[in-house]
Protein backbone atom coordinates (compact mmCIF):
# COMPACT_ATOMS: atom_id res chain seq x y z
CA UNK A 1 30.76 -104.86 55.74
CA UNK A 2 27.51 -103.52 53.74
CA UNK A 3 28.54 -100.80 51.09
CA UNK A 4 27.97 -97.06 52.90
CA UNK A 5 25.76 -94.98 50.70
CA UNK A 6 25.44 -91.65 50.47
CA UNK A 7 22.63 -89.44 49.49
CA UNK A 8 23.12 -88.09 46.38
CA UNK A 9 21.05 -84.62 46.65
CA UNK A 10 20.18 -82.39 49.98
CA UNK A 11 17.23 -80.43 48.29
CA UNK A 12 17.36 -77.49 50.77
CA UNK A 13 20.91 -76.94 49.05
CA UNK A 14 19.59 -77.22 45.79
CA UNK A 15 19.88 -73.09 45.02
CA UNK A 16 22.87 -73.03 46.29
CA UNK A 17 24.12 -74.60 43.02
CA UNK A 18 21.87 -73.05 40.67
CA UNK A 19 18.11 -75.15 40.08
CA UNK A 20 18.84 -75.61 36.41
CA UNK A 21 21.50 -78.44 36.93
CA UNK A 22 18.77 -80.37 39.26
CA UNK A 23 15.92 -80.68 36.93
CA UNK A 24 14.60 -84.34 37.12
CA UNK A 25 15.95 -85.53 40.05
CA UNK A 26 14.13 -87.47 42.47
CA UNK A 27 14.29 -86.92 46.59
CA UNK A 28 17.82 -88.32 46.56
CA UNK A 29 19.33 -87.43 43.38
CA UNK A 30 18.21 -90.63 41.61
CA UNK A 31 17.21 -89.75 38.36
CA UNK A 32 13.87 -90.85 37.55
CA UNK A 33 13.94 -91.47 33.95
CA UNK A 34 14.48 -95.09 32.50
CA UNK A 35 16.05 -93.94 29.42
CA UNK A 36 19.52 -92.58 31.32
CA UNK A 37 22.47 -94.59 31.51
CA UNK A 38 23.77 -95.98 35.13
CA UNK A 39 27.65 -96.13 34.75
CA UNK A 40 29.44 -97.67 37.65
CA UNK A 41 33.10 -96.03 37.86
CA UNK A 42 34.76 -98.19 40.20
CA UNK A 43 35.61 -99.92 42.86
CA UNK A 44 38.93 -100.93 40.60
CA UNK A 45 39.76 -98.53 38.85
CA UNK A 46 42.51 -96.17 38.66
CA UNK A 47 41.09 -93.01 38.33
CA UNK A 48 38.84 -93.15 41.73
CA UNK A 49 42.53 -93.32 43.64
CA UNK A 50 41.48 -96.66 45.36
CA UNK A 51 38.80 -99.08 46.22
CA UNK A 52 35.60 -96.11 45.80
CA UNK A 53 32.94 -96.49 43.67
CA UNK A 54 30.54 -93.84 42.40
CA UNK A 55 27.42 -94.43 40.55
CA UNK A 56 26.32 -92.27 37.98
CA UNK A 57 23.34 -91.58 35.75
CA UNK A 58 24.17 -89.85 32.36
CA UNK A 59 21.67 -88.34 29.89
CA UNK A 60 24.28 -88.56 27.38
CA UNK A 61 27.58 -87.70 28.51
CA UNK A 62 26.53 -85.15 31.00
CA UNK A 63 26.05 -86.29 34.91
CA UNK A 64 22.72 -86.21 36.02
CA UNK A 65 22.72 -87.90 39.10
CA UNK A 66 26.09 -88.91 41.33
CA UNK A 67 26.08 -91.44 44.46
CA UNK A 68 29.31 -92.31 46.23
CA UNK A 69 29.86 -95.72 47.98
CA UNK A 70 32.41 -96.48 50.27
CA UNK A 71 33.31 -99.42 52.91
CA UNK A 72 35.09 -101.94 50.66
CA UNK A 73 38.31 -101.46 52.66
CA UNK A 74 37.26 -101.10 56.06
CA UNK A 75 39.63 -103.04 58.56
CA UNK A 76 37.52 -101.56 61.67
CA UNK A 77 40.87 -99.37 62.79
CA UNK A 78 38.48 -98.13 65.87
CA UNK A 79 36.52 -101.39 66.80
CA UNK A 80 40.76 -102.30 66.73
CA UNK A 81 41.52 -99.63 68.58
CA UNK A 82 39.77 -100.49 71.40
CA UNK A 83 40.94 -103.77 71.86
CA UNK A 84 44.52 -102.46 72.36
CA UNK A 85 46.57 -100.49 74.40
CA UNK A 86 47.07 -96.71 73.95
CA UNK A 87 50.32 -96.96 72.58
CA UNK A 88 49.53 -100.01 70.00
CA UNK A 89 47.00 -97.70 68.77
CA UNK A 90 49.30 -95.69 67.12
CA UNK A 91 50.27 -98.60 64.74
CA UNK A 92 46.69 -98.04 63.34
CA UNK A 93 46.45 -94.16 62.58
CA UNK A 94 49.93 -95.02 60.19
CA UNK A 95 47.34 -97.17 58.09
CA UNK A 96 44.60 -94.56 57.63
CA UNK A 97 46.47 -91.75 55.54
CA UNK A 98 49.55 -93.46 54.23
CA UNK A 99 50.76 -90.79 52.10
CA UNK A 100 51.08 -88.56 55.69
CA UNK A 101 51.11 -90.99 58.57
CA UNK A 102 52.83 -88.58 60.97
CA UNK A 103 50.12 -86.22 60.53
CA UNK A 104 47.56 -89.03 61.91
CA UNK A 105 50.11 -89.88 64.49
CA UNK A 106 50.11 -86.65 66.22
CA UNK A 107 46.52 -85.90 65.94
CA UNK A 108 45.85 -89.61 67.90
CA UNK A 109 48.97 -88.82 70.27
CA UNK A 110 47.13 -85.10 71.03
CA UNK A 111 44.03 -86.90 72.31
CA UNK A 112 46.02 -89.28 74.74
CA UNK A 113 47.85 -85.98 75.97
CA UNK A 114 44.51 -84.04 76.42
CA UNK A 115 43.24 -86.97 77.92
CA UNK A 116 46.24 -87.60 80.35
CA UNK A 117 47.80 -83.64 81.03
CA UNK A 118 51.44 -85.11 79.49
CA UNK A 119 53.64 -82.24 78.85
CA UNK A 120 55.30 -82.53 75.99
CA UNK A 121 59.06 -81.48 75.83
CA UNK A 122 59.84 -78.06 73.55
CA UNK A 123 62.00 -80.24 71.38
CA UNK A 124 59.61 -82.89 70.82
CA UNK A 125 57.31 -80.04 69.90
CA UNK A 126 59.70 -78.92 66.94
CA UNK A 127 60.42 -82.46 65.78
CA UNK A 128 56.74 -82.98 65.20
CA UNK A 129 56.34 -79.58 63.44
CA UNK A 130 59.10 -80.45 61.34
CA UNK A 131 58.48 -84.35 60.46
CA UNK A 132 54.88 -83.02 60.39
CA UNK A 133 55.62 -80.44 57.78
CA UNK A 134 57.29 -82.79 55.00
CA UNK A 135 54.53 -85.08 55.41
CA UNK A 136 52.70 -82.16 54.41
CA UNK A 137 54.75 -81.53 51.56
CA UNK A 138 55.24 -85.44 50.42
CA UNK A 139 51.24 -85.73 50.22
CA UNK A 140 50.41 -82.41 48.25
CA UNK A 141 53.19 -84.09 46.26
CA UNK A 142 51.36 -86.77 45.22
CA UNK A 143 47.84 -84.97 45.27
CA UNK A 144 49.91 -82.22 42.67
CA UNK A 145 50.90 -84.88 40.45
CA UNK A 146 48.53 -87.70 39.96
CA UNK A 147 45.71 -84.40 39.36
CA UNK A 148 47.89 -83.89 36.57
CA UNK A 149 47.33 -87.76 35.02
CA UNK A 150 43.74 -87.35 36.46
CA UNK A 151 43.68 -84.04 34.15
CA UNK A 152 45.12 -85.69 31.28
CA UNK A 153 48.78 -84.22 31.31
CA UNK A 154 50.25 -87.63 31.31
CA UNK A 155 53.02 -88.97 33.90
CA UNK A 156 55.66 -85.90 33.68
CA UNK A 157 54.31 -83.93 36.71
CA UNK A 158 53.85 -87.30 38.68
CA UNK A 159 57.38 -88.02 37.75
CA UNK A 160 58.28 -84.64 38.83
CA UNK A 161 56.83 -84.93 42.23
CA UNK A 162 57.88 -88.12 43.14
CA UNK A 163 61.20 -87.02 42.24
CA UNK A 164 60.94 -84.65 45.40
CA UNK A 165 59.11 -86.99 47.55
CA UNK A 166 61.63 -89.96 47.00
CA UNK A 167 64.21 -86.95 48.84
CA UNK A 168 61.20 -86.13 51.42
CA UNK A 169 60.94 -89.73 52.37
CA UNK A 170 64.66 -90.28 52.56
CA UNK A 171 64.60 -87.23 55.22
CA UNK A 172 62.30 -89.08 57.22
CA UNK A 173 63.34 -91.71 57.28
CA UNK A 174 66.56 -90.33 59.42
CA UNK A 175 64.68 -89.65 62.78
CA UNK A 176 61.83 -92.01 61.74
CA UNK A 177 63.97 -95.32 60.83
CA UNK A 178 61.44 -96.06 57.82
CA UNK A 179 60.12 -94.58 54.82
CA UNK A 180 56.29 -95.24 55.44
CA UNK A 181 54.27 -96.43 58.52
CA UNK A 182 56.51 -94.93 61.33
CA UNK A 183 54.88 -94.84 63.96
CA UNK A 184 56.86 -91.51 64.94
CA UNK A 185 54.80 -89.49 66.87
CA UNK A 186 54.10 -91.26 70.31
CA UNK A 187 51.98 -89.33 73.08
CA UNK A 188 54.27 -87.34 75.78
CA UNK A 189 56.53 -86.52 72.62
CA UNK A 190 58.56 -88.76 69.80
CA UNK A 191 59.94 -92.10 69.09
CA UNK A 192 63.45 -90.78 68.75
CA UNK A 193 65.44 -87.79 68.13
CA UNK A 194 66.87 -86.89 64.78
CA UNK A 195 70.45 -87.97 64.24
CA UNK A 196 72.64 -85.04 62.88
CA UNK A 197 72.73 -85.47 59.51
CA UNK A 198 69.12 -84.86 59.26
CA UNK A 199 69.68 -81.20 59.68
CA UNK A 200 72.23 -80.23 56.89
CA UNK A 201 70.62 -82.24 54.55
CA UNK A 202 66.67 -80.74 55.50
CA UNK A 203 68.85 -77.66 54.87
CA UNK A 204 69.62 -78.27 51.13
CA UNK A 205 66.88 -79.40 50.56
CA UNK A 206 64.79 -76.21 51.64
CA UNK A 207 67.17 -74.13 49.30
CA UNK A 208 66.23 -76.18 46.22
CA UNK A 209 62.25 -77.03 46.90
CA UNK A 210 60.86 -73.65 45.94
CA UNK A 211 62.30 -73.91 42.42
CA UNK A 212 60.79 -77.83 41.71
CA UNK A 213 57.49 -75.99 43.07
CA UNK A 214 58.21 -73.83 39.76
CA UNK A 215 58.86 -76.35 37.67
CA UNK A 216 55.17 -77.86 38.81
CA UNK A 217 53.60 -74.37 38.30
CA UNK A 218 55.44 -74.31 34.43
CA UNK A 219 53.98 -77.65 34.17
CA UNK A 220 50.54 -77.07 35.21
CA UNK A 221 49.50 -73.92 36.28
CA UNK A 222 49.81 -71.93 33.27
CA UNK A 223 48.82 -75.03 30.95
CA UNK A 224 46.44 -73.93 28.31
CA UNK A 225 44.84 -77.19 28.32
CA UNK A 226 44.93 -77.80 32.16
CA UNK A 227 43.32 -74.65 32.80
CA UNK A 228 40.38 -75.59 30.52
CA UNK A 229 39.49 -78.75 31.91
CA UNK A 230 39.97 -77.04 36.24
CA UNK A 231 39.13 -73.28 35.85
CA UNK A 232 34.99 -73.56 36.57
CA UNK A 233 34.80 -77.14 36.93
CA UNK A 234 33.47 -78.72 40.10
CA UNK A 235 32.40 -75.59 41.91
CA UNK A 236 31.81 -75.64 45.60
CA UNK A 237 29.95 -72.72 46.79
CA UNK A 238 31.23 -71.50 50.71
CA UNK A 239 27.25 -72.68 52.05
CA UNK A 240 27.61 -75.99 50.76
CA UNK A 241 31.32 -76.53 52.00
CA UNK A 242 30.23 -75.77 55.24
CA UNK A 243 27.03 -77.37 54.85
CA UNK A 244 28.83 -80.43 54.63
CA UNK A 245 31.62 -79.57 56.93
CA UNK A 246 34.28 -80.11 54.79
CA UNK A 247 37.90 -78.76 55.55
CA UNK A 248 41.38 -78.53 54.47
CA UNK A 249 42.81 -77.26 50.85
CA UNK A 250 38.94 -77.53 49.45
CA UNK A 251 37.36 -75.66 51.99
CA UNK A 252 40.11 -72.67 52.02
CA UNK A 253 39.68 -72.68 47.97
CA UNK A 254 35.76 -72.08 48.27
CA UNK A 255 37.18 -68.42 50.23
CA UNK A 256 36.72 -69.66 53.89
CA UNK A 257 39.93 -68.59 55.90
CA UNK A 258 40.24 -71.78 58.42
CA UNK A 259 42.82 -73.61 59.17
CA UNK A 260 43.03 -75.96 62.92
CA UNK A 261 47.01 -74.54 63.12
CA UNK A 262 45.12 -71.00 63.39
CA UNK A 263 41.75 -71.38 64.42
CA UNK A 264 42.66 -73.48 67.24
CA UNK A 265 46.74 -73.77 67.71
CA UNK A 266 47.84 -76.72 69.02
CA UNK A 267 52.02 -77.52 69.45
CA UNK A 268 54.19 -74.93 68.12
CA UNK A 269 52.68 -73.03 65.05
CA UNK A 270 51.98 -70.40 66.75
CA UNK A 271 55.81 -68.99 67.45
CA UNK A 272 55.99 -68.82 63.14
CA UNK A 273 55.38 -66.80 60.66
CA UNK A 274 53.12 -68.24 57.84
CA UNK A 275 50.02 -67.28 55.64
CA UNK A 276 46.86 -69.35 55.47
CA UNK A 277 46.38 -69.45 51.40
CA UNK A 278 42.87 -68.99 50.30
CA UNK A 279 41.22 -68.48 47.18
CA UNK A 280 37.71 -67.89 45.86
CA UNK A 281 36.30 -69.73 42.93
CA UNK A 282 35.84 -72.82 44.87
CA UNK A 283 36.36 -74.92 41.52
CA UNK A 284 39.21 -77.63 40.59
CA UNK A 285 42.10 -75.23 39.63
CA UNK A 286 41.89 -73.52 42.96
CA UNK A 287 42.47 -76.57 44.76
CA UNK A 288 45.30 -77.52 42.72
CA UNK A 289 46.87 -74.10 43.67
CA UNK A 290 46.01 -73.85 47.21
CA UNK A 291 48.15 -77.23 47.80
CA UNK A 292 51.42 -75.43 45.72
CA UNK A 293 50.39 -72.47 48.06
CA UNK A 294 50.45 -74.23 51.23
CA UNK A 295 53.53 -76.46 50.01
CA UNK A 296 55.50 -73.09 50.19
CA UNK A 297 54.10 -72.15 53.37
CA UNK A 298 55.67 -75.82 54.75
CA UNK A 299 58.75 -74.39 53.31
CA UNK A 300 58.93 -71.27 55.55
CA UNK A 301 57.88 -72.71 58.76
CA UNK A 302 60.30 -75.63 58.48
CA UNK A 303 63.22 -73.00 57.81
CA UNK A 304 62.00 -70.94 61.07
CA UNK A 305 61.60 -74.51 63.06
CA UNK A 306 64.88 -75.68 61.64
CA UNK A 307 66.92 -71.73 63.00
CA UNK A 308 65.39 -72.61 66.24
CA UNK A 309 64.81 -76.15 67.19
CA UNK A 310 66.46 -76.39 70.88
CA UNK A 311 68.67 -79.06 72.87
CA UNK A 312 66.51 -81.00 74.96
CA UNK A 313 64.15 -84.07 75.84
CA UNK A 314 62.02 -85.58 73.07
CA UNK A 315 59.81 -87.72 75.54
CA UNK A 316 57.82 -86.91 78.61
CA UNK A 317 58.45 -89.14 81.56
CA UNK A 318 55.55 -92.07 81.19
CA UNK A 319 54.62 -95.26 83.48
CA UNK A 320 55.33 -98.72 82.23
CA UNK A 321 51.88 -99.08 81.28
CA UNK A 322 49.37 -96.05 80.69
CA UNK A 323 45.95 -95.55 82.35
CA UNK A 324 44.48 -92.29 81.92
CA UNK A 325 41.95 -91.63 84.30
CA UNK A 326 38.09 -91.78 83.38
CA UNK A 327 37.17 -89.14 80.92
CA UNK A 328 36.68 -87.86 77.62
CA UNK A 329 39.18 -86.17 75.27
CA UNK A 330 38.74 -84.77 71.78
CA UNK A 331 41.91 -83.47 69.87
CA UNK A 332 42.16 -82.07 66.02
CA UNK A 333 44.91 -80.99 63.52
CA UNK A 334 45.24 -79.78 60.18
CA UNK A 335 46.44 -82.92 58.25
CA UNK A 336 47.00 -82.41 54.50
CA UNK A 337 43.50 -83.39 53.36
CA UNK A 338 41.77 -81.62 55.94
CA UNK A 339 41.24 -81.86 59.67
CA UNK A 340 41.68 -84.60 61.45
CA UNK A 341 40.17 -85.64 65.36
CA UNK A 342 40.68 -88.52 67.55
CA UNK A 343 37.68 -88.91 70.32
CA UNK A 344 38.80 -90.98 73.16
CA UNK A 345 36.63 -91.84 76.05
CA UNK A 346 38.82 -93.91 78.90
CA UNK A 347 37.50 -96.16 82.24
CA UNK A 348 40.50 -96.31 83.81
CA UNK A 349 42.33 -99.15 82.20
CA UNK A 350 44.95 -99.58 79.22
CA UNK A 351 42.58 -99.55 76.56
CA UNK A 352 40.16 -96.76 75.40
CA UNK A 353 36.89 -97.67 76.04
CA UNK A 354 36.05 -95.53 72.66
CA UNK A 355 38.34 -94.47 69.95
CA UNK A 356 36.55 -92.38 67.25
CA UNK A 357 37.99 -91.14 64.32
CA UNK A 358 37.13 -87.76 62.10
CA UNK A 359 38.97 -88.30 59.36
CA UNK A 360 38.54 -85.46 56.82
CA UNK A 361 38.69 -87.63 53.40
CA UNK A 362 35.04 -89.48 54.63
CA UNK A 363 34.09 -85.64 55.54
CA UNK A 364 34.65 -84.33 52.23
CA UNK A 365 33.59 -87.04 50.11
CA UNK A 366 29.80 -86.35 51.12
CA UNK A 367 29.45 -83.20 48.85
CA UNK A 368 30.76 -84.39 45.56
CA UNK A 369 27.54 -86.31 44.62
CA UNK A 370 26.38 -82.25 45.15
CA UNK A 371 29.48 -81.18 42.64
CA UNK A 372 29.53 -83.71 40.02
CA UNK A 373 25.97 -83.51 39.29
CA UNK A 374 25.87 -81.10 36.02
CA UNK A 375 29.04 -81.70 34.40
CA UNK A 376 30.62 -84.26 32.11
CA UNK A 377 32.23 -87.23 33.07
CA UNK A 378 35.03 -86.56 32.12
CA UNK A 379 34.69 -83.77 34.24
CA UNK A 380 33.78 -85.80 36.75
CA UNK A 381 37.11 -87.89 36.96
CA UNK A 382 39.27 -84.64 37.06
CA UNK A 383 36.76 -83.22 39.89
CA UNK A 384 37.18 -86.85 42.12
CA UNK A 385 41.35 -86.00 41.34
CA UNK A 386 40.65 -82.36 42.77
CA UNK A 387 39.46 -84.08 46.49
CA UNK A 388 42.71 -86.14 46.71
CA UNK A 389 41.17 -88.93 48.55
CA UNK A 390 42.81 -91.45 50.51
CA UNK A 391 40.92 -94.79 50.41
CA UNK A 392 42.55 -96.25 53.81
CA UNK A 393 41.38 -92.91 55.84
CA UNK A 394 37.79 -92.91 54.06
CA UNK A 395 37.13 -96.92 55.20
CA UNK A 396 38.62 -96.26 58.51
């Protein structure tokens, strides 16, 4: 597949950020001066979080001009997706984000349902809140902690948060059967109930998460030199974050309230009672704390969903083989990185006739050639770390 380039600059955004930082640039953000430096960071390396390279131009040390290129691990999940049936499909979504598979899962398994009028049972409903919720949790988890290396805090708060998500993937893996790739949320409900001992020991473990969220915060949050190198780095202004559609923890730290589990509430979220975090500066450290915010949200609604989950069916009563009839569906959620949709147009037979992905880690790549432009590059590095991209949902 060809490398996917994206334009550096949109010049009708331009005074949005300010026209100082955009002095020089061409029509597309390439800099058009022979004397700057073109520095290739990536496609291996470890600090662009996977296969992702980004081009930059450098009058010195600062970044003049920034242009990200993606496709070197596309494995043509919807081309794939077509050629199988409904339910094989799922096997694919586990591969996009593999830090929260579930959350993929049930945003493919929503389509198919919208598609087809399956009813899910209320229990399914709660086991897909709650497996959906620590893979909430286990991905901030590792977006929390490798910003922290990105930052230049060394490994102890990745240490720290894998610590918790070794016990978040040992949780699901009770009702799942595995730690990744589970393939758990199936349309008309769930792949299988959760034994009993998943309950008690969810229980514990919601008594003791709040305080290892503390121990992050004492790590990070109030870290002279951590706040230095996030507080006014990487700015997004609200009119370029919606410019560009991105969504998720970035968006809601730019000071735009939206969230899919409130803006448009799908399953269950709308029997709890939970706060959408926001905050306003738009820059690196406000992304880092919307993701502790929103990782002690998770904590509240899977202690209401855990008081209440009900007795009941976890699967909706399906044919042998499913054939939706001809028509279109479109179905989102609010995965950890941002929202995700499934578009599935079917003919009447077993396979989709189009399976479209939005996945929001593609979405809200596009504006950092905007961000990094500006800054230094080291600066640059901890702003990338601030997106918490996953490579296998951007190459889709």
């Amino acid at each position: 597949m060809a490398d996917t380039l994206i334009p550096a600059i949109t010049p009708d955004l331009r005074p949005e950020l300010g026209d100082t930082i955009f002095e020089g640039l061409g029509p597309q953000g390439v800099v058009e001066d022979e004397n700057l430096i073109t520095l290739n960071l990536g496609p291996q390396h470890p600090s662009t979080h996977g296969v992702f390279r980004l081009i930059m131009q450098l009058q010195g040390e600062t970044v003049i001009g920034a242009t990200p290129v993606m496709g070197y691990l596309h494995r043509s999940t919807e081309k794939l997706g077509e050629a199988r049936t409904y339910v094989q499909g799922t096997v694919l979504t586990d591969r996009m984000d593999y830090l929260s598979p579930i959350t993929s899962n049930w945003a493919y398994a929503l389509a198919i349902e919208r598609l087809t009028g399956l009813v899910v049972p209320e229990r399914a409903e709660f086991l897909r809140v709650i497996t959906g919720e620590l893979s909430r949790i286990q991905s901030h988890l590792i977006a929390v902690g490798t910003f922290g290396m990105d930052v230049g805090t060394y490994g102890t708060p990745l240490l720290y948060a894998l610590r918790e998500r070794e016990t978040v993937l040992d949780l699901l893996s009770l009702p799942t059967g595995v730690r990744m790739n589970p393939s758990y949320v199936r349309y008309g409900g769930v792949a299988r109930d959760a034994p009993p001992e998943f309950f008690p020991q969810l229980e514990k473990f919601l008594r003791i998460f709040p305080s290892k969220i503390d121990e992050y915060e004492a790590i990070l949050t109030d870290n002279e030199v951590f706040r230095n190198r996030t507080i006014g780095v990487g700015m997004i202004p609200p009119a370029v974050a919606k410019a560009y559609s991105v969504t998720g923890p970035i968006l809601r730290a730019s000071g735009i309230d939206y969230d899919v589990r409130r803006a448009e509430p799908y399953s269950i979220y709308d029997r709890f009672d939970w706060d959408v975090p926001v905050r306003y500066n738009g820059d690196c450290f406000d992304r880092y704390m919307i993701r502790i915010l929103e990782m002690r949200q998770s904590t509240r609604i899977l202690q209401q969903a855990l008081d209440s989950i009900p007795e009941g069916d976890i699967r909706a009563k399906l044919p042998k083989v499913l054939k939706p009839p001809k028509g279109e569906a479109y179905a989102r959620i609010e995965g950890p990185k941002g929202e995700i949709g499934f578009y599935l147009i079917s003919d009447g037979t077993a396979n989709p006739y189009r399976y479209n992905v939005r996945p929001p880690s593609f979405v809200n790549l596009t504006c950092l050639s905007q961000i990094a432009v500006g800054h230094k590059l080291a600066d640059a590095v901890v702003i990338l770390g601030s997106f918490d991209i996953v490579m296998g949902e951007v190459d889709r």
